[in-house]
Structures are given as C-alpha cells and as structure tokens.
C-alpha atoms as a PDB file:
ATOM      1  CA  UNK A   1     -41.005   4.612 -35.178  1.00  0.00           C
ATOM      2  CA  UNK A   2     -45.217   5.123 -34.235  1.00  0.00           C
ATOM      3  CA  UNK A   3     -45.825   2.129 -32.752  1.00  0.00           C
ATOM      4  CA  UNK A   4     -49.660   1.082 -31.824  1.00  0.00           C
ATOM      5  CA  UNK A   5     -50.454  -1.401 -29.397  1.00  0.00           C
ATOM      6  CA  UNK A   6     -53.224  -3.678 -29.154  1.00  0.00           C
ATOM      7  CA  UNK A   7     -53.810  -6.130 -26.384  1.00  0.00           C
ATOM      8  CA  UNK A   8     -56.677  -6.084 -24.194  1.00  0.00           C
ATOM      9  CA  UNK A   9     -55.017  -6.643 -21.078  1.00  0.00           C
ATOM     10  CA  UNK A  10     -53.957  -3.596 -19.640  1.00  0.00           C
ATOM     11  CA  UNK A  11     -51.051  -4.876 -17.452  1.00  0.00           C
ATOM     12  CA  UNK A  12     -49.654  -6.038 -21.120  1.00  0.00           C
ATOM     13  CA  UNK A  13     -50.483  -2.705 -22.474  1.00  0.00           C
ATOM     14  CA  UNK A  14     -48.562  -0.836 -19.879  1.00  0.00           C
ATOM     15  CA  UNK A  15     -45.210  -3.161 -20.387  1.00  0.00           C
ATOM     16  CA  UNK A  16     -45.368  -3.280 -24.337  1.00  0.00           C
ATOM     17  CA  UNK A  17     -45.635   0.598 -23.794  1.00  0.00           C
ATOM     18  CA  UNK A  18     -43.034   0.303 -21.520  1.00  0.00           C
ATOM     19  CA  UNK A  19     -40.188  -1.590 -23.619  1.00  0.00           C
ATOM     20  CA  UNK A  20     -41.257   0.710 -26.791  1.00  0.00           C
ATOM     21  CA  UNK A  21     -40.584   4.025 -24.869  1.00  0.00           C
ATOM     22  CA  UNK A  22     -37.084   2.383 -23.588  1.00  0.00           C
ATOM     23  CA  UNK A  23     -36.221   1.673 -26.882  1.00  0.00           C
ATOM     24  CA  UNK A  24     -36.346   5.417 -28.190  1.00  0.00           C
ATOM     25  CA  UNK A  25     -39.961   4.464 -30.187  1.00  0.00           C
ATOM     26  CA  UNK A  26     -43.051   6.403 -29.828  1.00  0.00           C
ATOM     27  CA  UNK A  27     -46.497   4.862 -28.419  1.00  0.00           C
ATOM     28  CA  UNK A  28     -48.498   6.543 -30.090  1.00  0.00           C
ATOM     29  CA  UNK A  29     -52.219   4.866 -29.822  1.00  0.00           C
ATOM     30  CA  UNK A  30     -53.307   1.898 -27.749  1.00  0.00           C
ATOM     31  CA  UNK A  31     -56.408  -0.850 -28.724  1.00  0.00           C
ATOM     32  CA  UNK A  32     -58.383  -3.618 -27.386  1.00  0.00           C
ATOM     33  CA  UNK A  33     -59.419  -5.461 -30.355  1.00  0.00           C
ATOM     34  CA  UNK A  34     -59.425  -5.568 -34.035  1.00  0.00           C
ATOM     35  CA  UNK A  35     -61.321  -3.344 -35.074  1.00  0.00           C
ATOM     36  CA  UNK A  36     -59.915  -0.969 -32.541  1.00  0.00           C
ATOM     37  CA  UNK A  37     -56.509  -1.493 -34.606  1.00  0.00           C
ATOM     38  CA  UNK A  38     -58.249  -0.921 -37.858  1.00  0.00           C
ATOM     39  CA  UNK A  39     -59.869   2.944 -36.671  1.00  0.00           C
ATOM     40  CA  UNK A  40     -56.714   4.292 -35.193  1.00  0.00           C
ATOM     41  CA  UNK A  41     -54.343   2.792 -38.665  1.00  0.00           C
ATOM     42  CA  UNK A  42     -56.520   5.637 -40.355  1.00  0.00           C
ATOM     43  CA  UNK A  43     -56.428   8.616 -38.409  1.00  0.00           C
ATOM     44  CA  UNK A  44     -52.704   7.604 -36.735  1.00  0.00           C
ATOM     45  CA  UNK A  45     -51.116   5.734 -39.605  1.00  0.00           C
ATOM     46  CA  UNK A  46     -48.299   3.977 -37.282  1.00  0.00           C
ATOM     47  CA  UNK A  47     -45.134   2.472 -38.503  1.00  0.00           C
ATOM     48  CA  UNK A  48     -45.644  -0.764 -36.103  1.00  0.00           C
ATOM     49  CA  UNK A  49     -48.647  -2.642 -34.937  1.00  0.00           C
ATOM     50  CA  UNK A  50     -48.124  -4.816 -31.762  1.00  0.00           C
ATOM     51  CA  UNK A  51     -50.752  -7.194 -31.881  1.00  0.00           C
ATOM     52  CA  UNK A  52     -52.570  -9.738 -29.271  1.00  0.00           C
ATOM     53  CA  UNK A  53     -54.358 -12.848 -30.792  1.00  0.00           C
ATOM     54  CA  UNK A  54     -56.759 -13.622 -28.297  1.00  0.00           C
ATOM     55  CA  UNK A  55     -59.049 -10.373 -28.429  1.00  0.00           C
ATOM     56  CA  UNK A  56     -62.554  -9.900 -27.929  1.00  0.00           C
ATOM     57  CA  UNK A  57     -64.877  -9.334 -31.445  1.00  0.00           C
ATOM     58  CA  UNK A  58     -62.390  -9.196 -34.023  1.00  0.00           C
ATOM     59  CA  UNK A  59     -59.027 -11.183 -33.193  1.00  0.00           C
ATOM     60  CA  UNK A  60     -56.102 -10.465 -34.098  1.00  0.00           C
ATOM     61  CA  UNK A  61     -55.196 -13.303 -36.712  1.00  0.00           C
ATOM     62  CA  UNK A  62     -58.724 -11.707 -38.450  1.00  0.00           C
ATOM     63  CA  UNK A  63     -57.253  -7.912 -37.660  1.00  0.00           C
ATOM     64  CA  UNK A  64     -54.018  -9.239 -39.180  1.00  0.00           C
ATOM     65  CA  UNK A  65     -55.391 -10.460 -42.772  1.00  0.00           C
ATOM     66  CA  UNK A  66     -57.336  -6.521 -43.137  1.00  0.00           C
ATOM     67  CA  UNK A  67     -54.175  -5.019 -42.181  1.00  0.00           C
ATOM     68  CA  UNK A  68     -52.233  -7.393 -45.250  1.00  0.00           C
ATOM     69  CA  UNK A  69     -54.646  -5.857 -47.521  1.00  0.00           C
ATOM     70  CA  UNK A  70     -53.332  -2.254 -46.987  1.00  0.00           C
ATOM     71  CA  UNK A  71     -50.934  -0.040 -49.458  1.00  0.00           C
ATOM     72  CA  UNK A  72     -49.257   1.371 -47.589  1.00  0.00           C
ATOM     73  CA  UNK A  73     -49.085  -0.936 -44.411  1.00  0.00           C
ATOM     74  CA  UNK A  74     -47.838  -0.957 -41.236  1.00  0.00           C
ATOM     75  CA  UNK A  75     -45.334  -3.899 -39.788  1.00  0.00           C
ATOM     76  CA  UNK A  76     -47.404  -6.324 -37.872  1.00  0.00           C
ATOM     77  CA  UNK A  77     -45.291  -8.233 -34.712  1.00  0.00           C
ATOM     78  CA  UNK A  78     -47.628 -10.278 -32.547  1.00  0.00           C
ATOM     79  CA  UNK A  79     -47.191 -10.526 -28.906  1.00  0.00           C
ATOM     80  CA  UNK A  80     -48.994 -13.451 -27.534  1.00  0.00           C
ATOM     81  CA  UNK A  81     -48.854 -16.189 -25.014  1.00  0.00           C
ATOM     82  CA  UNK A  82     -49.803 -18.680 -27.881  1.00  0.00           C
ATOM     83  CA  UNK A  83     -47.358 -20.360 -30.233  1.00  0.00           C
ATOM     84  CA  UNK A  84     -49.381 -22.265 -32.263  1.00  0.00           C
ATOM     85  CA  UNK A  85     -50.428 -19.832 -34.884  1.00  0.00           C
ATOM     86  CA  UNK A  86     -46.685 -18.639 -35.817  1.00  0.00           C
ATOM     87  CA  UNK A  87     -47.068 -20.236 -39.257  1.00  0.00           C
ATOM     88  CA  UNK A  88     -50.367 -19.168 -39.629  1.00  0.00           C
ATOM     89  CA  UNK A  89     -49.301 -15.526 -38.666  1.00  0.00           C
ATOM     90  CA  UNK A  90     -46.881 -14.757 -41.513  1.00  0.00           C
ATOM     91  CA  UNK A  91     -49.126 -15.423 -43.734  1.00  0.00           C
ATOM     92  CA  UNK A  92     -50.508 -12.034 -43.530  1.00  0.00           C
ATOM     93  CA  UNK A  93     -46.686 -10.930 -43.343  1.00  0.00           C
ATOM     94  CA  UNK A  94     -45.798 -10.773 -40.302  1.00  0.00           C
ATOM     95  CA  UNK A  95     -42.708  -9.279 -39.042  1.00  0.00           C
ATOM     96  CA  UNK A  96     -42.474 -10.746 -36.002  1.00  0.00           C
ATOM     97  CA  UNK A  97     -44.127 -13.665 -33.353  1.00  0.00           C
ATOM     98  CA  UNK A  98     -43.211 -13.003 -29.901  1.00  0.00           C
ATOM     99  CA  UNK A  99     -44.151 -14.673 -26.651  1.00  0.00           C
ATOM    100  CA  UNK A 100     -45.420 -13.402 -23.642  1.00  0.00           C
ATOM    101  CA  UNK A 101     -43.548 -12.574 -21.398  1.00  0.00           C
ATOM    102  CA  UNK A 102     -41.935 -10.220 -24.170  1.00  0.00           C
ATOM    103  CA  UNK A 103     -38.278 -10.287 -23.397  1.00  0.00           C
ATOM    104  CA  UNK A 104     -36.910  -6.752 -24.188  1.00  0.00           C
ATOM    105  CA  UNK A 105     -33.902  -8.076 -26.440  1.00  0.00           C
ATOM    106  CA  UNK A 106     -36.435  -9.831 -28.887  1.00  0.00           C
ATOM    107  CA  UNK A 107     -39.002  -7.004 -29.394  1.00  0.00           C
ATOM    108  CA  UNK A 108     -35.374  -5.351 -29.639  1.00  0.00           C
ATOM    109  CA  UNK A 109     -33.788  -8.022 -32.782  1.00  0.00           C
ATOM    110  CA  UNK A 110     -37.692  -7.739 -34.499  1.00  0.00           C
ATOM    111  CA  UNK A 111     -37.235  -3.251 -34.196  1.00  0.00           C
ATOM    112  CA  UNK A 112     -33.634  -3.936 -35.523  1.00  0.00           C
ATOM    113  CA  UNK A 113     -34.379  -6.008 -38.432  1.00  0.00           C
ATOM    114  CA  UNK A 114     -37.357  -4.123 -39.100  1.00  0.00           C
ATOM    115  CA  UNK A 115     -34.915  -0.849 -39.738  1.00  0.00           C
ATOM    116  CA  UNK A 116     -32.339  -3.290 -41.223  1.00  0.00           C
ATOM    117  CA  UNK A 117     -34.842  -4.721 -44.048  1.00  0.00           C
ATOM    118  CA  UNK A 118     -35.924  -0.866 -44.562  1.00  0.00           C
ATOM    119  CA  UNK A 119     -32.259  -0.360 -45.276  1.00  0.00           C
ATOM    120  CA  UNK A 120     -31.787  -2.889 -47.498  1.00  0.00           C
ATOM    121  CA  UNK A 121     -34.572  -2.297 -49.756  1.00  0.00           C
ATOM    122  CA  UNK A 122     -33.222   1.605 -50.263  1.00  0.00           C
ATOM    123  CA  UNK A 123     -30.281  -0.285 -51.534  1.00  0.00           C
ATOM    124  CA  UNK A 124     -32.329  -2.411 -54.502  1.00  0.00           C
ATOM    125  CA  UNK A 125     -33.530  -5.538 -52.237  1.00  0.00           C
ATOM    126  CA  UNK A 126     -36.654  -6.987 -52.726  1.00  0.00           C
ATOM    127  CA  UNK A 127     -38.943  -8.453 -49.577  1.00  0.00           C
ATOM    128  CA  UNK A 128     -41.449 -11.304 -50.733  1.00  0.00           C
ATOM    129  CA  UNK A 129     -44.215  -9.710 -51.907  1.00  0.00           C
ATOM    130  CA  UNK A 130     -42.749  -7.694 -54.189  1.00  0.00           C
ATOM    131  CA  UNK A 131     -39.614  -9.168 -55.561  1.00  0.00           C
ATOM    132  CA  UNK A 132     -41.389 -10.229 -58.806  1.00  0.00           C
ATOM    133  CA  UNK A 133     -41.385  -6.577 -59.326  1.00  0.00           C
ATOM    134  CA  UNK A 134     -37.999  -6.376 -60.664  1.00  0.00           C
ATOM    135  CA  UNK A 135     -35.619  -9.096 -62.222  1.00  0.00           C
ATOM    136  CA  UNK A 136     -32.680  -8.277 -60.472  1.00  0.00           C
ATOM    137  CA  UNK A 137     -31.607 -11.653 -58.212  1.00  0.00           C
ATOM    138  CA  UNK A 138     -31.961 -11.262 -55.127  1.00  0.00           C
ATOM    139  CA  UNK A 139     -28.508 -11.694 -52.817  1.00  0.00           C
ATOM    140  CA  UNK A 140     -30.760 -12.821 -49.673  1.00  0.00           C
ATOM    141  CA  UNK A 141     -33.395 -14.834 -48.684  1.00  0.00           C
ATOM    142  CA  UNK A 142     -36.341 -13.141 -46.601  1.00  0.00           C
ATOM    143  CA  UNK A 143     -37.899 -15.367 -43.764  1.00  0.00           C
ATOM    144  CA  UNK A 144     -40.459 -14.562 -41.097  1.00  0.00           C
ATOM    145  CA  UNK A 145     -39.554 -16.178 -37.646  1.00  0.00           C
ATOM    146  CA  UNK A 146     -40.840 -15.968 -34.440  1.00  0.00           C
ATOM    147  CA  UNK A 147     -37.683 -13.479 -33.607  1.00  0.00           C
ATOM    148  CA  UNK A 148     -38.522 -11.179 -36.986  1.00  0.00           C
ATOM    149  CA  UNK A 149     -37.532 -11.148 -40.485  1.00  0.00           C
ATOM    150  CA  UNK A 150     -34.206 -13.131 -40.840  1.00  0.00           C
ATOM    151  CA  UNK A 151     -32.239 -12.000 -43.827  1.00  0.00           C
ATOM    152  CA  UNK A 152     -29.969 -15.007 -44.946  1.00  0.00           C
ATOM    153  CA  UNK A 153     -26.811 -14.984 -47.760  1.00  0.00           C
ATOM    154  CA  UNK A 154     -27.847 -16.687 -50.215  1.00  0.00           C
ATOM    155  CA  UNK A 155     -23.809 -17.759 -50.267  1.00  0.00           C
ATOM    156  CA  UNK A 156     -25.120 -19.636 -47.032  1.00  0.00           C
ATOM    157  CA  UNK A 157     -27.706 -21.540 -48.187  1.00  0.00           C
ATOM    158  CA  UNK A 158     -27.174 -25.537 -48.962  1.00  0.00           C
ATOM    159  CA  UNK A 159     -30.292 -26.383 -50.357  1.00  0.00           C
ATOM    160  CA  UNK A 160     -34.090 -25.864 -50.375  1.00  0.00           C
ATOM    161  CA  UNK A 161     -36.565 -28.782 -49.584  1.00  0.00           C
ATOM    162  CA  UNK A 162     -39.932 -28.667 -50.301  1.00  0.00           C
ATOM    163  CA  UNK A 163     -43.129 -29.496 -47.846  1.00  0.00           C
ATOM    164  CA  UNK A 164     -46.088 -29.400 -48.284  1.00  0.00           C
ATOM    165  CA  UNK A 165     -47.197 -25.561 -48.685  1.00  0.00           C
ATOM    166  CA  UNK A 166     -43.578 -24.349 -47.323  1.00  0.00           C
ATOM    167  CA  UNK A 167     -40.192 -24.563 -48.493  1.00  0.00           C
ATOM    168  CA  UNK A 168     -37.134 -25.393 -46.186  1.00  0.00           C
ATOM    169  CA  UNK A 169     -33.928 -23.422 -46.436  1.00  0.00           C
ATOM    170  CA  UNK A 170     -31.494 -24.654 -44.875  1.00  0.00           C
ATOM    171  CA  UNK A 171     -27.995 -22.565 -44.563  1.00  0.00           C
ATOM    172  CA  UNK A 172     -25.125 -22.191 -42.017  1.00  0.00           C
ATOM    173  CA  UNK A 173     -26.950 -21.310 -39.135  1.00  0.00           C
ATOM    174  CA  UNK A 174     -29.893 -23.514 -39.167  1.00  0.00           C
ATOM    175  CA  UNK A 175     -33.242 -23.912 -41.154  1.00  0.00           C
ATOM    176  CA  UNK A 176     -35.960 -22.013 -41.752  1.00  0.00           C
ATOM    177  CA  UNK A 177     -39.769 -22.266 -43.735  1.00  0.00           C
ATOM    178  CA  UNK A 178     -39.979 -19.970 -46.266  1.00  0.00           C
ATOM    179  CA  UNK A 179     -43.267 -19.011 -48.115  1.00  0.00           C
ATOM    180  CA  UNK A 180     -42.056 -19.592 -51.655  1.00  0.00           C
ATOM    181  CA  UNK A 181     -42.613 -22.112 -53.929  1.00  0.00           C
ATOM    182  CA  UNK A 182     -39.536 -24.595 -55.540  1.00  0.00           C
ATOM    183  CA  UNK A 183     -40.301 -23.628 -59.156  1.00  0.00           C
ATOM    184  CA  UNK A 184     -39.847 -19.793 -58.395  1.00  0.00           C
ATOM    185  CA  UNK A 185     -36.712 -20.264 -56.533  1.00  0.00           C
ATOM    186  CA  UNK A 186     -35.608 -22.047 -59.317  1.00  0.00           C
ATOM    187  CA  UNK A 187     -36.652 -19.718 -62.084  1.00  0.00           C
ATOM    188  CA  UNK A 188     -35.322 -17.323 -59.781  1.00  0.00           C
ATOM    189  CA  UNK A 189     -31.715 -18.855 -59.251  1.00  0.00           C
ATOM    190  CA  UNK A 190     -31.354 -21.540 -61.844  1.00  0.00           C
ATOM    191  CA  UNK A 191     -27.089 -20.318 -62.119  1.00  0.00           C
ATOM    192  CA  UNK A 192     -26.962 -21.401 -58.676  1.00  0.00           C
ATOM    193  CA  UNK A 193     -28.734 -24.258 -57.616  1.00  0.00           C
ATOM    194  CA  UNK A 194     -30.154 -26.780 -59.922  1.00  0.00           C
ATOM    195  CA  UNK A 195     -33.317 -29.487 -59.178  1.00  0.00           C
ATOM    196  CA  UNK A 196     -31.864 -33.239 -58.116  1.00  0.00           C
ATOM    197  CA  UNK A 197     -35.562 -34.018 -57.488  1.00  0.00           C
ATOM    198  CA  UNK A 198     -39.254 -32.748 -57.582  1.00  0.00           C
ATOM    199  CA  UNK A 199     -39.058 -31.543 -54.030  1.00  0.00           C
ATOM    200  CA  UNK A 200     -35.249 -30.193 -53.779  1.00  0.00           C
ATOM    201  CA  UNK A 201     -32.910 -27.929 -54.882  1.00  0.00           C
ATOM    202  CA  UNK A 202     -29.191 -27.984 -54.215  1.00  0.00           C
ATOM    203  CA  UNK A 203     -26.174 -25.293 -54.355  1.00  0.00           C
ATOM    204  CA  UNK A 204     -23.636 -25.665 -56.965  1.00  0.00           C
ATOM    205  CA  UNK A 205     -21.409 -24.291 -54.936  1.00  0.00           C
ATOM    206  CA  UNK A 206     -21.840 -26.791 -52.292  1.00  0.00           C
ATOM    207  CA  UNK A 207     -22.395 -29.775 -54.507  1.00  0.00           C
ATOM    208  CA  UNK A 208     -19.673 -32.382 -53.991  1.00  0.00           C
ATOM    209  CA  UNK A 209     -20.453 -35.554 -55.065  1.00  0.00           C
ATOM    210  CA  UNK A 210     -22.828 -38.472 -55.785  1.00  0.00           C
ATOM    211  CA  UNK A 211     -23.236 -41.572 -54.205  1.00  0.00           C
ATOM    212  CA  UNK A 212     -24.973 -44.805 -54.990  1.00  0.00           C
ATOM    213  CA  UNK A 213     -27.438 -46.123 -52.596  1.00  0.00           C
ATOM    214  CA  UNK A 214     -28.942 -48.789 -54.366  1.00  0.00           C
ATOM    215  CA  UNK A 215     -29.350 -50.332 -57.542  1.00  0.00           C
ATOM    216  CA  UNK A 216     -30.053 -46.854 -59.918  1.00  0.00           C
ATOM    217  CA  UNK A 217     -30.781 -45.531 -56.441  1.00  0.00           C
ATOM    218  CA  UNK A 218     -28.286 -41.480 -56.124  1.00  0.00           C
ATOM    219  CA  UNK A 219     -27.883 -39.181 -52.987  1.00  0.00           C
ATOM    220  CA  UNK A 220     -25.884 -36.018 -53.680  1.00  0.00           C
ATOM    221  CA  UNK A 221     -23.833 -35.426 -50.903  1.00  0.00           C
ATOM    222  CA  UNK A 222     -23.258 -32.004 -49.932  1.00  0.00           C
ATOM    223  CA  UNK A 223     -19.375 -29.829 -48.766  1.00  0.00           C
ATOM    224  CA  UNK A 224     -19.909 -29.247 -44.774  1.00  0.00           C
ATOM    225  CA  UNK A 225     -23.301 -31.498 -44.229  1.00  0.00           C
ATOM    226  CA  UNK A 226     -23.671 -34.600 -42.812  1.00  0.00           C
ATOM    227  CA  UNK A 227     -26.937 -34.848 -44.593  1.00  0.00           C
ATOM    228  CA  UNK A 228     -27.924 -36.564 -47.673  1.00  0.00           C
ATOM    229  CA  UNK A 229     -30.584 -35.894 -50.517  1.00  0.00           C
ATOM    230  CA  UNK A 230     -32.184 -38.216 -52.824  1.00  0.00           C
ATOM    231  CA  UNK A 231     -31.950 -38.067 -56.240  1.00  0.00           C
ATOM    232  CA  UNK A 232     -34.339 -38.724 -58.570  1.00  0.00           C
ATOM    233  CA  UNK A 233     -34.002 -40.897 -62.366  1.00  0.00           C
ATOM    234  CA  UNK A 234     -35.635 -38.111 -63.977  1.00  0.00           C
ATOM    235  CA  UNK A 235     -33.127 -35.246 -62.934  1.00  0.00           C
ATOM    236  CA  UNK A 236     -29.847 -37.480 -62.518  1.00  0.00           C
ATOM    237  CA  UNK A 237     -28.925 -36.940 -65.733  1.00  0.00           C
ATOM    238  CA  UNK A 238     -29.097 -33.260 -65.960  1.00  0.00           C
ATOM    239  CA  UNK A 239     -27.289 -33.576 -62.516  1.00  0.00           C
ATOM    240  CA  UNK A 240     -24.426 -35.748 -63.767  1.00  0.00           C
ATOM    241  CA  UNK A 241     -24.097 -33.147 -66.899  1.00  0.00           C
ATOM    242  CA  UNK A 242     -23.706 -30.467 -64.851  1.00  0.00           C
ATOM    243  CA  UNK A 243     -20.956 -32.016 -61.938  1.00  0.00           C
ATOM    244  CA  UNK A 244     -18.719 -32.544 -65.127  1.00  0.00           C
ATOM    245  CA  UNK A 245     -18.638 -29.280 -65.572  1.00  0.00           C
ATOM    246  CA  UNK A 246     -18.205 -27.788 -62.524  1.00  0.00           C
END
C-alpha cells in the first residue's frame, strides 16, 4: 500500500517510515501539518494516511474531518502520544489510534485488518458508512479501536447497550463502542435479537431466562454471562411471548 506520513517531528517521521518500509509498504510522501496532508492526497492519492494530532496550523483531528469528506478516501490511522481523542477520532472513520511509541506489531494488526476489511467487502460485506446501501444482513459487526477496525461474529455478540451517543457490544472477547444507533441495529437484526428495554438489545440465541427482582421488577439473564439486564414493563411482554417460543 502508498502510505503518507504526517507528523511534524522528524525523528517520528523517520521511524513511521521506518516500520512501513519493514512491512513491505511504500512511503510514498511525507507532511508536517494538515494542510500538507490535504496537497499531497491530490497529486499522490495514497492508500494510508498516518496522521499526528498535535500539528502546527491545521491539526490533524481538523485534517481528519476534510479527509472524511473525500470519495474516494484514503484510510486514516493516527499515531499520537495522546489518548484522549480516540473516540473523537473515529468519528471521521478512523482506521486506527495508535500510541507513540508505535509498537511495530500494532501498526502491523491496523495494515492487517485494513487488507482483511478490503477482503471482506469483495465478498458482499458492508463497513458503516455504507451498509444502508444494500439490505443484505450483515454477518459482522465493524468497530474502530485504538488497535484498528475489529470485525466481530455477530454469532458472538450477547447484547448491545446503549449510551449516550454510542452503543456497547459486548461479545466473547470483550466490549466495544460502536457508532450505531439501537433502533438501526434493531431494524437491522430484529430475527436475532429483540428490545427488553429502551436502551438494550439481547441475543435470542443467548437468551436463557428471566428472573424477578422485585415486585413487577425482570432481569433477563443471559447463557455464559454473569451479567444481568433490566427489563422494562413496556417490552416484558413481547419478551415473555417470544421465550415461549424459542
């Protein structure tokens, strides 16, 4: 892949450069702020973007939102020695939030699931911001972590909890925030999971029981998780229905 880098620190320059050319990936244009980034993405049209934060002029959180805006556009991964603006980051779809020091193995994982997600969507599936193009179901969930893009089963996933502006998916391996909102997922996958309350939805095939809490007070409890969710009086029926069926 044509990878650009953009960091105005030339000591970070020369080991981004560095780990790219290990990793069989061309370097092909270098930058020291945003508006650097946005001259050479029209006369060198890279695959990858490597982008600092703190830049002088234009930043690269500000570099980051033009970049969103282009059809087609590159991958952005920052590289930064700040880790409060993850969330912030993949909002302009971000592939990747990396820390400095860079470890090679991470800007390794974010280059593999990079070529992995390519694969995948010459195979029918759908990242984010398109997959309202099409109404095949999607078989994975798509979320941006500090390591990359983590594809997850949607086989895996227990539930989805919503907070705020983000949506937690938790599955197998963990939990992650998701930048979806509850009534598209269940539009989305209403054979699979099914609303227990305004802010959750739960996999049938995980669903195991309920349990009373209180007076007219439900948790759904859950194959393989400790954990309990509420349930609310205005989806318990619906939820009752549907566990004597199953």
């Amino acid at each position: 892949m044509k990878v650009l880098i953009a960091d105005d620190e030339p000591l970070a320059v020369e080991r981004l450069s560095r780990l790219v050319t290990q990793m069989g990936h061309e370097v092909i244009a270098t930058a020291h702020h945003g508006q650097d980034v946005l001259n050479h993405i029209e006369n060198d049209s890279p695959d990858v973007v490597l982008l600092d934060i703190q830049m002088p002029g234009m930043n690269g959180l500000e570099c980051a939102e033009q970049l969103s805006r282009l059809n087609p556009r590159p991958a952005i991964i920052f590289c930064t020695a700040y880790d409060q603006h993850a969330l912030e980051a993949f909002k302009f779809q971000a592939q990747g939030y990396l820390l400095k020091p860079v470890a090679q193995q991470d800007l390794q994982q974010v280059f593999n699931n990079l070529t992995q997600l390519t694969q995948a969507q010459m195979t029918g599936l759908q990242q984010q911001d398109n997959m309202y193009d099409t109404k095949a179901q999607r078989h994975q969930i798509a979320a941006k972590t500090y390591r990359g893009v983590e594809l997850i089963p949607l086989e895996n996933v227990y539930y989805f909890l919503a907070d705020q502006k983000y949506v937690t998916v938790r599955h197998k391996n963990g939990s992650v925030l998701i930048d979806e909102t509850l009534k598209d997922l269940e539009l989305e996958f209403s054979d699979r999971f099914i609303r227990i309350h305004r802010n959750a939805l739960v996999s049938l095939d995980y669903l195991e029981g309920l349990e009373l809490v209180a007076a007219g007070q439900y948790q759904v409890r859950l194959r393989e998780l400790d954990e309990r969710l509420s349930v609310s009086r205005r989806h318990l029926p619906s939820l009752r229905e549907c566990m004597h069926q199953l």
